[in-house]
C-alpha atoms as a PDB file:
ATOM      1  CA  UNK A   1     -85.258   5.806 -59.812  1.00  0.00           C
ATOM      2  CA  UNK A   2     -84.265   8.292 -62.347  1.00  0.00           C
ATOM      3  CA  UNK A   3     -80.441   8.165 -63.378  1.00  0.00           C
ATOM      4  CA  UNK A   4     -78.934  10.828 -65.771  1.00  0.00           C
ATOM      5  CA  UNK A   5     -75.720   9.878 -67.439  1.00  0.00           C
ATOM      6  CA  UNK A   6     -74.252  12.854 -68.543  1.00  0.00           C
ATOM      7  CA  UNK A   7     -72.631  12.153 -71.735  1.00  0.00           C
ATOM      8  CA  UNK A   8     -71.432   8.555 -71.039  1.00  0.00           C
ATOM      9  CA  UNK A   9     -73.232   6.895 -73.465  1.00  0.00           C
ATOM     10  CA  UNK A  10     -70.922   3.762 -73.987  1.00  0.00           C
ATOM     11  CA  UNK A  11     -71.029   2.894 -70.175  1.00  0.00           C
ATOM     12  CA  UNK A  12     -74.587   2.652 -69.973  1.00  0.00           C
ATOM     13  CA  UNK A  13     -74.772  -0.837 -71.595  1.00  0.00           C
ATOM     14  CA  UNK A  14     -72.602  -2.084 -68.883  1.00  0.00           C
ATOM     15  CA  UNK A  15     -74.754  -0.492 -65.945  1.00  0.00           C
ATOM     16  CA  UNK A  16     -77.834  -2.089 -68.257  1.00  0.00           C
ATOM     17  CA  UNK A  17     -76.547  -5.448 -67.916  1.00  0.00           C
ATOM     18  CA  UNK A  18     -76.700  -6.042 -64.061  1.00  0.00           C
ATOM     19  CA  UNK A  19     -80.021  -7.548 -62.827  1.00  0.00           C
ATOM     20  CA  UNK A  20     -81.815  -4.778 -60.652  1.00  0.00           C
ATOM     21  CA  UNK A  21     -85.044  -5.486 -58.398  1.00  0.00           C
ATOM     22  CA  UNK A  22     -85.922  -1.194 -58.776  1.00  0.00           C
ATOM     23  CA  UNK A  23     -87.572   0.295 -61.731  1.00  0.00           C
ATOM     24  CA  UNK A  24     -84.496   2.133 -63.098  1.00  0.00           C
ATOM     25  CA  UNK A  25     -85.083   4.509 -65.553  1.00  0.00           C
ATOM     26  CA  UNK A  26     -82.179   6.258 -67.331  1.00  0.00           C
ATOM     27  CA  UNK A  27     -81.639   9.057 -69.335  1.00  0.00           C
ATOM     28  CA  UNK A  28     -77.951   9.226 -71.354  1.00  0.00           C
ATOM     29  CA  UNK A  29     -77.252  12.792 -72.976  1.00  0.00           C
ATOM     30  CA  UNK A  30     -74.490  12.717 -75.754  1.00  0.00           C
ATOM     31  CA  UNK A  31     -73.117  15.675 -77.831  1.00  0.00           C
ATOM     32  CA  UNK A  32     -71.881  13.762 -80.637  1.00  0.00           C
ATOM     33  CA  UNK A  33     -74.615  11.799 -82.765  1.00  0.00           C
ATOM     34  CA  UNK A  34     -71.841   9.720 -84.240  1.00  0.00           C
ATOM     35  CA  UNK A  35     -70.720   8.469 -80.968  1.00  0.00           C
ATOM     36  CA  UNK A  36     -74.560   7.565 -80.164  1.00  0.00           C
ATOM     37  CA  UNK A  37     -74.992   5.416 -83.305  1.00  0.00           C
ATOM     38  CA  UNK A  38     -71.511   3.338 -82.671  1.00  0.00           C
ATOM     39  CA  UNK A  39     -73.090   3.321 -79.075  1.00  0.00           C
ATOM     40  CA  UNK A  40     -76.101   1.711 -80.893  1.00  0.00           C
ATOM     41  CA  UNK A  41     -74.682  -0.379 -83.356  1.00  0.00           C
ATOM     42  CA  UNK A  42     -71.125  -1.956 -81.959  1.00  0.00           C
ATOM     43  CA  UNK A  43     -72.289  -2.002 -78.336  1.00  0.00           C
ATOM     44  CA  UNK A  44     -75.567  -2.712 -78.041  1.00  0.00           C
ATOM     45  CA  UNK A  45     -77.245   0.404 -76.672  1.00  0.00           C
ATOM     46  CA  UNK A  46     -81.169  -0.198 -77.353  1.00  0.00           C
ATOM     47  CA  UNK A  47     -83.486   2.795 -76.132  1.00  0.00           C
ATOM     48  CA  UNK A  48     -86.883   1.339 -74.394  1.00  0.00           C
ATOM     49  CA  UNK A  49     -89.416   3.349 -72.093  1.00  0.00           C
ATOM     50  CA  UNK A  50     -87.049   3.455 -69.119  1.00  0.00           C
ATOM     51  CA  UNK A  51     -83.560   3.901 -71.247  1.00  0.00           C
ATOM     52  CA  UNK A  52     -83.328   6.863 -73.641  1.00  0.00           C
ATOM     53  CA  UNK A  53     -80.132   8.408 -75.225  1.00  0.00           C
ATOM     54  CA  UNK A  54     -80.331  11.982 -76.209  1.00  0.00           C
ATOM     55  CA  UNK A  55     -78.314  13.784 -78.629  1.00  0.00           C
ATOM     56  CA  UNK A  56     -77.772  17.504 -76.942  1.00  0.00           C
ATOM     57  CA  UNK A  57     -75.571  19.650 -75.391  1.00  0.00           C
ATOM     58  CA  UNK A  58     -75.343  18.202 -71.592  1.00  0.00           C
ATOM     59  CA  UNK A  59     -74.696  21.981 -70.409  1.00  0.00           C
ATOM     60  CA  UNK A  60     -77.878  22.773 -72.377  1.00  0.00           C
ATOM     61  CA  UNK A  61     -80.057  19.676 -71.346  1.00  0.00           C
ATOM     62  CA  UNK A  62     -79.042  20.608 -67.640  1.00  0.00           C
ATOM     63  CA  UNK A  63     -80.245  23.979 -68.070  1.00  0.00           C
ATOM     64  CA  UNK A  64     -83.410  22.980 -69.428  1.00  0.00           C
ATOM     65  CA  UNK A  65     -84.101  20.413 -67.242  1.00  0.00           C
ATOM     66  CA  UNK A  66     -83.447  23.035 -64.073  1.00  0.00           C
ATOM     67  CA  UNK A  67     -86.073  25.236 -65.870  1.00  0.00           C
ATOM     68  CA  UNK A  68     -88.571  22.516 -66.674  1.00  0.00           C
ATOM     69  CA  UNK A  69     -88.045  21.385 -62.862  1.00  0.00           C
ATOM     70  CA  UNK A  70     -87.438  17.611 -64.058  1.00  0.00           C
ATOM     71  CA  UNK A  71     -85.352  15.567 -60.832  1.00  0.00           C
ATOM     72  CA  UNK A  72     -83.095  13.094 -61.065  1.00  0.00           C
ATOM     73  CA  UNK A  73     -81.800  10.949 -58.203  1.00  0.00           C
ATOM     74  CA  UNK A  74     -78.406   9.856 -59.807  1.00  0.00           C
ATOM     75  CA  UNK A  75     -76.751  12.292 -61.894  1.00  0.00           C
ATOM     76  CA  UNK A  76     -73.071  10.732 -63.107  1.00  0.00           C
ATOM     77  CA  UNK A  77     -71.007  13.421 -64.856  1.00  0.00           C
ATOM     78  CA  UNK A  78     -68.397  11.453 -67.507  1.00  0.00           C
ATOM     79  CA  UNK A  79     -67.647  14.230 -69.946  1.00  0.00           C
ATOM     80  CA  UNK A  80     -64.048  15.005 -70.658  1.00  0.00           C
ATOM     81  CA  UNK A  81     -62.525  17.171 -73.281  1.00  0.00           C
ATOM     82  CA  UNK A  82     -59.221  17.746 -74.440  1.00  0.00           C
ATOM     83  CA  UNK A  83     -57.082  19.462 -71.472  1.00  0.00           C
ATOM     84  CA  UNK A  84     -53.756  17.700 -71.215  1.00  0.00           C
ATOM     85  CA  UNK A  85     -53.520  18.823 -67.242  1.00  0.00           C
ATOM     86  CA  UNK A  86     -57.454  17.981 -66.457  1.00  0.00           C
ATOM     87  CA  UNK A  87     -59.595  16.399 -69.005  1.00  0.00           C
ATOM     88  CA  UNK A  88     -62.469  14.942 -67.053  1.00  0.00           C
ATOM     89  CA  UNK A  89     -64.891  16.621 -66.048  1.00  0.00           C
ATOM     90  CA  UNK A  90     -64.808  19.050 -68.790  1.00  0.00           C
ATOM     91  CA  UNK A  91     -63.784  23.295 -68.317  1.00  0.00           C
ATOM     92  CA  UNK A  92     -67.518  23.537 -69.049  1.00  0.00           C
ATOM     93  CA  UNK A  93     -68.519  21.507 -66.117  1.00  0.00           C
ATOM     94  CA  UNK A  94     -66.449  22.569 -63.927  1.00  0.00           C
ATOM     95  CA  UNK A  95     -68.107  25.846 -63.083  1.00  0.00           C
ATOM     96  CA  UNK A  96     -69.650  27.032 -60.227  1.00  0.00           C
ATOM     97  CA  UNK A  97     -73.701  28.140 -62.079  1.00  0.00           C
ATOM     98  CA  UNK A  98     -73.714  24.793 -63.859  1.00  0.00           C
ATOM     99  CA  UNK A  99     -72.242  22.691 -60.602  1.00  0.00           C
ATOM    100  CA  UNK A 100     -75.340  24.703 -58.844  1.00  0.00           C
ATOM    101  CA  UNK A 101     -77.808  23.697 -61.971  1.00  0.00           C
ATOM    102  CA  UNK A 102     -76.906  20.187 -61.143  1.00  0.00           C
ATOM    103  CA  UNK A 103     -77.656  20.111 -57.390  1.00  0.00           C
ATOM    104  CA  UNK A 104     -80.946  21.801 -58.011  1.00  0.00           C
ATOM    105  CA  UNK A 105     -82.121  18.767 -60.697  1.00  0.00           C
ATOM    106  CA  UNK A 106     -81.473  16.359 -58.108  1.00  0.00           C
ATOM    107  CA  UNK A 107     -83.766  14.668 -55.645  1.00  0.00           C
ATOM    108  CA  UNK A 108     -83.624  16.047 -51.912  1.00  0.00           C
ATOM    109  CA  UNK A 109     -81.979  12.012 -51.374  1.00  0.00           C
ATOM    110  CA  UNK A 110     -79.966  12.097 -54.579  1.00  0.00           C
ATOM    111  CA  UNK A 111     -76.376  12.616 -55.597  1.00  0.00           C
ATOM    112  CA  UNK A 112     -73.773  13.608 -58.506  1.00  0.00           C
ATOM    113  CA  UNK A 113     -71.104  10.847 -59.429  1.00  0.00           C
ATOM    114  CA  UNK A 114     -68.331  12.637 -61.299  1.00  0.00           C
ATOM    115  CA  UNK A 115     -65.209  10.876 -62.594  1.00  0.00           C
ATOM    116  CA  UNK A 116     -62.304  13.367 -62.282  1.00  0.00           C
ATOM    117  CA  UNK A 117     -59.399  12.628 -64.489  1.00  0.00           C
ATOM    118  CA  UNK A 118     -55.938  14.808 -63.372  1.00  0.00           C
ATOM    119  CA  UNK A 119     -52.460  14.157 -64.503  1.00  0.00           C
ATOM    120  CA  UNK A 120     -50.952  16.085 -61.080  1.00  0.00           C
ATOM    121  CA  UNK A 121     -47.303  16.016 -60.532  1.00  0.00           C
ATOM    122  CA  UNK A 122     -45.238  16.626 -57.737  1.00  0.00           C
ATOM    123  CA  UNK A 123     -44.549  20.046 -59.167  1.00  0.00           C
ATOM    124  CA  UNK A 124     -48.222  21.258 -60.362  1.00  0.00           C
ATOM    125  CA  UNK A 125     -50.407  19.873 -58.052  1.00  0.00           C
ATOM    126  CA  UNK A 126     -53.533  22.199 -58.878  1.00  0.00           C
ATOM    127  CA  UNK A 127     -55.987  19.929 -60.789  1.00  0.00           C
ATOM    128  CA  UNK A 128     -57.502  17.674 -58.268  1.00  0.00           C
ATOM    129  CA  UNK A 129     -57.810  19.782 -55.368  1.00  0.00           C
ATOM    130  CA  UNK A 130     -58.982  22.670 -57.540  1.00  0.00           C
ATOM    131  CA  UNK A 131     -62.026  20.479 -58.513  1.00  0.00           C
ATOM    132  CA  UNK A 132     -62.531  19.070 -55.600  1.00  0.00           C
ATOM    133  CA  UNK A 133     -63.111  22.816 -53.275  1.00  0.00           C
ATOM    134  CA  UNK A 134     -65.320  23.673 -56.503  1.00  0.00           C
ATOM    135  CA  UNK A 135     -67.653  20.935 -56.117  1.00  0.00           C
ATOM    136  CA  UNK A 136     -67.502  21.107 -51.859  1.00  0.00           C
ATOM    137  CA  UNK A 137     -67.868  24.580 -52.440  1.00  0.00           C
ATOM    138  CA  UNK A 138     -71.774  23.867 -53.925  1.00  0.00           C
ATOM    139  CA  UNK A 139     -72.340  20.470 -52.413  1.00  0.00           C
ATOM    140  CA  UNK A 140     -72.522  20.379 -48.379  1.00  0.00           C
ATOM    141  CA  UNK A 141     -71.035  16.637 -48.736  1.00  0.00           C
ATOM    142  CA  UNK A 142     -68.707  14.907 -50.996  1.00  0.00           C
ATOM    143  CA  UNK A 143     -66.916  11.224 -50.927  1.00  0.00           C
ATOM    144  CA  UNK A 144     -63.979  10.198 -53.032  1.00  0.00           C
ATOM    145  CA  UNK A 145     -63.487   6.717 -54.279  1.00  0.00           C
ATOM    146  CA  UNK A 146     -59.691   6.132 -55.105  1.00  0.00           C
ATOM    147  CA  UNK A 147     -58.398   3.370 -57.307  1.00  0.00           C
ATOM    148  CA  UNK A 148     -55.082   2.433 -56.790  1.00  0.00           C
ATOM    149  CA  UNK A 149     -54.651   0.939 -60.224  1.00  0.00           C
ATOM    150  CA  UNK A 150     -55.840   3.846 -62.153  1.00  0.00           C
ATOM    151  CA  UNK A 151     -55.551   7.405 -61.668  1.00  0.00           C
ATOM    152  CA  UNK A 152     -58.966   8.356 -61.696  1.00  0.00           C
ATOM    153  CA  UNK A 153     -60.868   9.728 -58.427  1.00  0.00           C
ATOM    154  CA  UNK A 154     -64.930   9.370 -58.621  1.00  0.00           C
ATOM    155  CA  UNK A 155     -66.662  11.573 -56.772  1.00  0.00           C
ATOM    156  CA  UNK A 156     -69.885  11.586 -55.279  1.00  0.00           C
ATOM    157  CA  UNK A 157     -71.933  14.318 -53.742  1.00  0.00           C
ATOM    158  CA  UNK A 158     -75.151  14.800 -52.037  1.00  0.00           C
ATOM    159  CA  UNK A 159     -77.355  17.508 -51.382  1.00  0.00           C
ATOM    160  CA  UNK A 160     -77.514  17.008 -47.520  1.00  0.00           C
ATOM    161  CA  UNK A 161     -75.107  17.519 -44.769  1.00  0.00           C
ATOM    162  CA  UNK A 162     -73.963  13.933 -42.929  1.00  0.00           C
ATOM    163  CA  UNK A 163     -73.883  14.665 -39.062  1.00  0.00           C
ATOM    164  CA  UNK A 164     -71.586  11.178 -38.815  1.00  0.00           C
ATOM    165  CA  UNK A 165     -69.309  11.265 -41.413  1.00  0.00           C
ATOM    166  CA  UNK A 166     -67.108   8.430 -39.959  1.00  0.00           C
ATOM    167  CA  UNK A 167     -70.407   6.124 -39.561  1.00  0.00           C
ATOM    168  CA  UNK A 168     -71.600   7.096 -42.824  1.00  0.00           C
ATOM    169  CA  UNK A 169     -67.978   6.082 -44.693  1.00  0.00           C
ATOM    170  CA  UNK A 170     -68.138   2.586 -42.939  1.00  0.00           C
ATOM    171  CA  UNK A 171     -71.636   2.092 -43.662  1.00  0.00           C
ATOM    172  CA  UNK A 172     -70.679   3.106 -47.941  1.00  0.00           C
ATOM    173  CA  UNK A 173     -67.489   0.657 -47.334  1.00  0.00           C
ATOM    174  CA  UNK A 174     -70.173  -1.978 -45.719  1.00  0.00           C
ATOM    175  CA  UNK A 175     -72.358  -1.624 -48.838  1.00  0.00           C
ATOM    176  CA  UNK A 176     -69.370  -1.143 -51.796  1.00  0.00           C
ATOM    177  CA  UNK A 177     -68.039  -4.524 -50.451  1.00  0.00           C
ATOM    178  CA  UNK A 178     -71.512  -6.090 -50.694  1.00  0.00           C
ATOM    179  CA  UNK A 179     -72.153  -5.055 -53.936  1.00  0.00           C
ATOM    180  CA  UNK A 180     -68.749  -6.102 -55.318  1.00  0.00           C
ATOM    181  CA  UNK A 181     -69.216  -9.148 -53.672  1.00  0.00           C
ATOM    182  CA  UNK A 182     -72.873  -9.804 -55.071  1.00  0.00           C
ATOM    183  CA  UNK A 183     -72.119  -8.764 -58.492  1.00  0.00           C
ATOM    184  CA  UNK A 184     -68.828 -11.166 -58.657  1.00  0.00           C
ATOM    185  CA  UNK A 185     -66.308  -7.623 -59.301  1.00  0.00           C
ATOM    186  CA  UNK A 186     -63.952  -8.359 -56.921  1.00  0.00           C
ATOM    187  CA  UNK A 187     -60.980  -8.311 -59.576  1.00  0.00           C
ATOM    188  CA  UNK A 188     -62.052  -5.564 -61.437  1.00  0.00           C
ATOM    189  CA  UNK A 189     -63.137  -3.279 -58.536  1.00  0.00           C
ATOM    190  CA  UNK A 190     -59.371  -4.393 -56.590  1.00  0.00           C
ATOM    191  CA  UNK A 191     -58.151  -2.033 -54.692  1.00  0.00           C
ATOM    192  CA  UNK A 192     -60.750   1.041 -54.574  1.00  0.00           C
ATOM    193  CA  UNK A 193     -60.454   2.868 -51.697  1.00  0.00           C
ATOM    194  CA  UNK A 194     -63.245   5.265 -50.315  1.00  0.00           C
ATOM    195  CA  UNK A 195     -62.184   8.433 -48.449  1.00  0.00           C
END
């Protein structure tokens, strides 16, 4: 399984750390060099034959890896920026070419994770659902995940239709809840609710 994390460099060590029975092997792309040596030297990122941590553009590695024809059957999109109203993902990511650039370097079975970051209101309510049509508009299925405790939405998207939405939602609720359960994060995953 091929995993691109796309830049979260400092989250990888905790997605290292769980025991996994499938070769994983994952690819981290960071703009900021500095941010990859504190990722190396205050939290433990080591890179090995299946882990590597790249120091590029992650517009530009997507691009090349599009033209190059590499796959990947996780991408997860963590880049934010600056925006007050909408920092994550980033205004570069959240375009419709480089949304389409990351569909085509996934697997025909794989899918995009993206944390979106809004700070809605009542009275501008744009952010979320903005981002949201643009990645439904590439992406012929999409799932949020919704924490109550933190105003983040992750969402994922695959490059397939679902017939059965409804079956497929309880059968992701069915496996979330095993995998909380097996990996002992009941109190830190509280509350997530998958729409």
């Amino acid at each position: 399984m091929k995993i691109l994390f796309a830049p979260s460099v400092g989250s990888v060590q905790k997605f290292t750390q769980f025991p996994c029975t499938i070769p994983v092997n994952i690819t981290v792309v960071e703009l900021d060099p500095v941010v990859a040596e504190i990722a190396r030297a205050w939290f433990g990122v080591v890179e090995a034959k299946n882990h590597h941590v790249i120091v590029d553009d992650g517009l530009q590695f997507i691009e090349k890896a599009a033209k190059s024809g590499a796959k990947f059957d996780v991408l997860v999109l963590d880049a934010c920026d600056e925006a007050i109203r909408s920092p994550c993902p980033a205004a570069a990511f959240r375009n419709k070419e480089v949304i389409e650039k990351m569909k085509e370097i996934l697997t025909a079975t794989g899918c995009l994770v993206v944390n979106i970051l809004t700070h809605d209101s009542d009275k501008v309510p744009t952010g979320l659902p903005e981002i949201l049509g643009l990645f439904t508009s590439v992406f012929p299925a999409c799932i949020q995940m919704k924490m109550v405790k933190e105003v983040n939405v992750v969402l994922t998207c695959v490059p397939y239709s679902i017939s059965n939405i409804r079956a497929q939602l309880n059968f992701y609720n069915s496996r979330f809840e095993a995998i909380v359960t097996k990996f002992k994060l009941v109190k830190a995953l509280e509350g997530i609710v998958i729409v």
